[in-house]
Protein backbone atom coordinates (compact mmCIF):
# COMPACT_ATOMS: atom_id res chain seq x y z
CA UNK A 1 -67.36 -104.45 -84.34
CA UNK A 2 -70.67 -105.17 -82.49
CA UNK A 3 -73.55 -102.67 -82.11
CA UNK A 4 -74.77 -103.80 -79.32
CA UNK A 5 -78.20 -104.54 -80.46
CA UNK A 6 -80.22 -107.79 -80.26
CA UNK A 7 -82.19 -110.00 -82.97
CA UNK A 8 -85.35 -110.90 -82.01
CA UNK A 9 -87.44 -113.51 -83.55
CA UNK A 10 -91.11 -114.27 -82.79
CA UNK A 11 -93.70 -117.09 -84.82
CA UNK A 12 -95.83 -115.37 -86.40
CA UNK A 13 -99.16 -117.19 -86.09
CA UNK A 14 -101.46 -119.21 -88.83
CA UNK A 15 -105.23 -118.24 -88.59
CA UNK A 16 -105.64 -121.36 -86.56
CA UNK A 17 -103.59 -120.11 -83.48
CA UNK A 18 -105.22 -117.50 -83.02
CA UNK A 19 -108.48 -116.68 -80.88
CA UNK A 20 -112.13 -116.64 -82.72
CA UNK A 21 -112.08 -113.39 -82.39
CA UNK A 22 -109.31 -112.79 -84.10
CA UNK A 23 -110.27 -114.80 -87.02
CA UNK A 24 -112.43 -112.11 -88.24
CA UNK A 25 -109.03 -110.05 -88.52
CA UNK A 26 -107.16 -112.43 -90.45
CA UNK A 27 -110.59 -112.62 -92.74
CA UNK A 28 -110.53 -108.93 -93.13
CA UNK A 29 -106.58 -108.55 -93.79
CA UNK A 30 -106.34 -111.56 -96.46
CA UNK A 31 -109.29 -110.08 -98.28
CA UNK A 32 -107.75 -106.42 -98.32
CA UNK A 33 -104.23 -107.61 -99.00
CA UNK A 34 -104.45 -111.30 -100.26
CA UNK A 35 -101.99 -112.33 -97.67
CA UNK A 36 -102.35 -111.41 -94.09
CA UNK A 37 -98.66 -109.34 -92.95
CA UNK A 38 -96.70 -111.21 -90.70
CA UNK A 39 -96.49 -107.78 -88.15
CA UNK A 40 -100.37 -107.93 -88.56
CA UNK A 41 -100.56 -111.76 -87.66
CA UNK A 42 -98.60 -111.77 -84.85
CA UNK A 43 -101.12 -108.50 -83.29
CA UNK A 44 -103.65 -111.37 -83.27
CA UNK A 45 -102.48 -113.54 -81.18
CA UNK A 46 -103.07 -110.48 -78.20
C-alpha cells in the first residue's frame, strides 16, 4: 500500500559551502551545540 508521499533528500552543507556570511552561523551553532544540525546547515546555504 503506498501513501502517496515523496522522500526528499537534500546535502546538507560543510562550513566551507557556504557563504562568509554564513560562517559566522555555523561558528555560533557548533559552539552552542558542539555540532552544527543538519536542518540548521542546510538554512545556510540561503
Amino acid at each position: 500500500m503506498e501513501t502517496g508521499t515523496k522522500k526528499v533528500t537534500f546535502e546538507v552543507p560543510k562550513i566551507e559551502q557556504v557563504s562568509q556570511n554564513n560562517h559566522t552561523i555555523f561558528d555560533y551553532m557548533q559552539s552552542a551545540f558542539v555540532k552544527v544540525p543538519n536542518l540548521y546547515a542546510t538554512f545556510a546555504l540561503n
